[in-house]
Protein backbone atom coordinates (compact mmCIF):
# COMPACT_ATOMS: atom_id res chain seq x y z
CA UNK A 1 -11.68 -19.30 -18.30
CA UNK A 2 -11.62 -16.21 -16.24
CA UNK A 3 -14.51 -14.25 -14.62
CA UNK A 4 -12.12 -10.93 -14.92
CA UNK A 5 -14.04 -9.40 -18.38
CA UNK A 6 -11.36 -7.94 -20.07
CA UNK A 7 -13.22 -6.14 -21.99
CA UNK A 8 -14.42 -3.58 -19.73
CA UNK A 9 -12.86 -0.66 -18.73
CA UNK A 10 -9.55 -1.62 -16.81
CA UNK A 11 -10.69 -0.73 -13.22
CA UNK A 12 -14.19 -1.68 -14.23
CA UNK A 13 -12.93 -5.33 -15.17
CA UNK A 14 -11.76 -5.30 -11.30
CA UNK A 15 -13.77 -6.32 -8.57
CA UNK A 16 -13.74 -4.33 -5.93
CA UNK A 17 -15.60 -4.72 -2.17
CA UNK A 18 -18.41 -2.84 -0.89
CA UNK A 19 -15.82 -0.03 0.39
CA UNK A 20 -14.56 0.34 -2.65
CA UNK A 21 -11.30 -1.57 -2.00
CA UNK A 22 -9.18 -4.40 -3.75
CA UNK A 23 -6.69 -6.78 -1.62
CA UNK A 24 -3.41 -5.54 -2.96
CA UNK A 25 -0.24 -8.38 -2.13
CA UNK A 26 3.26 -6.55 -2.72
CA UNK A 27 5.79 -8.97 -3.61
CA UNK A 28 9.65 -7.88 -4.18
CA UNK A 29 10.80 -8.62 -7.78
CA UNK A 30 14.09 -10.30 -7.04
CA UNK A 31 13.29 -12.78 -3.92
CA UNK A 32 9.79 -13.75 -4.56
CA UNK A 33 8.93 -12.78 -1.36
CA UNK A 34 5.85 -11.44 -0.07
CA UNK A 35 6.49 -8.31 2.04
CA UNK A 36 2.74 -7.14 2.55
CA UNK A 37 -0.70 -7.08 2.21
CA UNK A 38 -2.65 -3.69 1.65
CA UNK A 39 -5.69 -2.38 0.29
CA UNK A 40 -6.48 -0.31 -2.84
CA UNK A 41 -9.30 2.32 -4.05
CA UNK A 42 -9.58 3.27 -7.49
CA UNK A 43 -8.05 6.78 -6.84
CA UNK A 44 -4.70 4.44 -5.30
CA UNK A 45 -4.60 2.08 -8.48
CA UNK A 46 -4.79 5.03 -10.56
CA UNK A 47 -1.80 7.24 -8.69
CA UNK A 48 0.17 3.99 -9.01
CA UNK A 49 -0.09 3.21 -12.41
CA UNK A 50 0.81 7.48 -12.96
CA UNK A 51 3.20 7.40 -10.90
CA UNK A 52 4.75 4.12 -10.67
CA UNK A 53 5.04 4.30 -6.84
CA UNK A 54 2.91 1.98 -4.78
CA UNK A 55 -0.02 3.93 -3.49
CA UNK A 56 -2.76 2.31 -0.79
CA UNK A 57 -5.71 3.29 1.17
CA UNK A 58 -4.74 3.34 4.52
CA UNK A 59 -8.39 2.35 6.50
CA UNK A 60 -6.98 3.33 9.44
CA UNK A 61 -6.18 7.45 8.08
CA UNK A 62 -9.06 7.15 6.04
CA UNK A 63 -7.35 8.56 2.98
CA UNK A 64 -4.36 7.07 0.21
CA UNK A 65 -1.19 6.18 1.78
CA UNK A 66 1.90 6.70 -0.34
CA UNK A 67 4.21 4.07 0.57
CA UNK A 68 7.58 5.67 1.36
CA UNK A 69 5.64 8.96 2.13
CA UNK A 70 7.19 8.71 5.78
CA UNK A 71 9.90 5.99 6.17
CA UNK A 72 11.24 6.81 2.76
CA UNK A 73 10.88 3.02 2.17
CA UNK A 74 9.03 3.59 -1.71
CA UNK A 75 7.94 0.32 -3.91
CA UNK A 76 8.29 1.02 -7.03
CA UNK A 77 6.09 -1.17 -9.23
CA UNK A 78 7.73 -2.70 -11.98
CA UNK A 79 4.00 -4.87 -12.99
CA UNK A 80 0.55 -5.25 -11.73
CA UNK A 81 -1.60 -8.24 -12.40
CA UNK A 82 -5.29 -9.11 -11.10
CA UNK A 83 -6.17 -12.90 -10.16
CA UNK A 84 -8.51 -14.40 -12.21
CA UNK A 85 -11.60 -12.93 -9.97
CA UNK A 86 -10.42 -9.85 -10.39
CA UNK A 87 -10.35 -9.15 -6.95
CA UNK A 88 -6.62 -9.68 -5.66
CA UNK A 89 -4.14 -7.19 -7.27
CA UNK A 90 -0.02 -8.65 -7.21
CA UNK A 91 1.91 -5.76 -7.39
CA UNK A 92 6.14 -6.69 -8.16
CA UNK A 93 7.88 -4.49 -6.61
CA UNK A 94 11.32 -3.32 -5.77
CA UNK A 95 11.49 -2.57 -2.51
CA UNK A 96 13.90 0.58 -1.70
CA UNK A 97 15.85 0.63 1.17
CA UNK A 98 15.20 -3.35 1.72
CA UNK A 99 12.33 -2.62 4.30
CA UNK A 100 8.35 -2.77 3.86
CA UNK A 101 7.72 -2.74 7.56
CA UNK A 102 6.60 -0.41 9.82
CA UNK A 103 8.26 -2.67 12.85
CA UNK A 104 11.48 -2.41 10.81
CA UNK A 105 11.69 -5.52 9.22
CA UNK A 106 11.90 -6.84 5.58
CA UNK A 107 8.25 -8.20 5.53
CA UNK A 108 5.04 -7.82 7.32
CA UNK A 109 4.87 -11.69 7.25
CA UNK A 110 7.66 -12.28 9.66
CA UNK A 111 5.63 -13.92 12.51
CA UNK A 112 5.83 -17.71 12.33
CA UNK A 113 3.27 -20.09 14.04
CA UNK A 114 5.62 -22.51 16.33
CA UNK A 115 3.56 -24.59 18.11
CA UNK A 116 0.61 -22.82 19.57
CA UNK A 117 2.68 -19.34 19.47
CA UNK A 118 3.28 -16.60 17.23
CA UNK A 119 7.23 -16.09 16.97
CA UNK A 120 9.19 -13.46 15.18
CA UNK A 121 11.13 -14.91 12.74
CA UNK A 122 13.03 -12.54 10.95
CA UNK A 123 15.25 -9.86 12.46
CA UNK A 124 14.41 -5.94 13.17
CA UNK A 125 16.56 -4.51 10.62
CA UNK A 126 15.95 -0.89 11.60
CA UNK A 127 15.11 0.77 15.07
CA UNK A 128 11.23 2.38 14.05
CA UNK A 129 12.23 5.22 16.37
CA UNK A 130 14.84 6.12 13.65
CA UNK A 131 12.72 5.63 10.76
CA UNK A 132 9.93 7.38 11.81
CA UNK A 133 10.38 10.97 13.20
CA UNK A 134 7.03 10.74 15.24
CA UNK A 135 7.73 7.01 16.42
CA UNK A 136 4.90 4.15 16.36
């Protein structure tokens, strides 16, 4: 059985961290793939479900982060679903422009453990100078 109690209030049925936040996983719709990991406030779920964009919290701004808002690279979220906690979103998303990362790449996950090292695995598919105006 599940501890999510369905029937509360939708975002009340989620449980979310002493910030506020919920673990959000983005996975793209047509490779099963996970592309990243990002955090959620109620005010992000909410825009996202509106507006059928992927919205975050962004800790490190301090306010919601609109994926796409600079790179143009939007998710738009074709389901949500909660784990059986309630406290991991899955978002499936298609992923426009084929890149979730700010480094350029297809994934956040592309560092693989070989050995005792962190490699990069997968390949820069965009310069971040030319995605980003402002550079990171």
């Amino acid at each position: 059985m599940s501890d999510l109690d369905t029937s509360l209030n939708w975002l009340d049925a989620l449980k979310w961290d002493e910030s506020g936040l919920i673990t959000t996983i983005a996975q793209d719709a047509t490779s099963g793939r996970v592309v990243m990991c990002a955090w959620m406030n109620r005010d992000a779920l909410r825009e996202t479900v509106a507006s059928g964009n992927a919205v975050y919290w962004s800790r490190s701004r301090g306010r919601l982060w609109r994926k796409g808002e600079e790179s143009g690279h939007f998710q738009k979220v074709l389901s949500i679903r909660a784990d059986c906690d309630g406290d991991v979103l899955l978002l499936s998303i298609e992923q426009v422009g084929g890149i979730a990362c700010h480094t350029g790449r297809e994934s956040c996950f592309f560092l693989e453990l070989q050995g005792e090292r962190w490699v990069p695995a997968d390949p820069v598919l965009k310069n971040p100078k030319e995605i980003y105006s402002r550079g990171v």
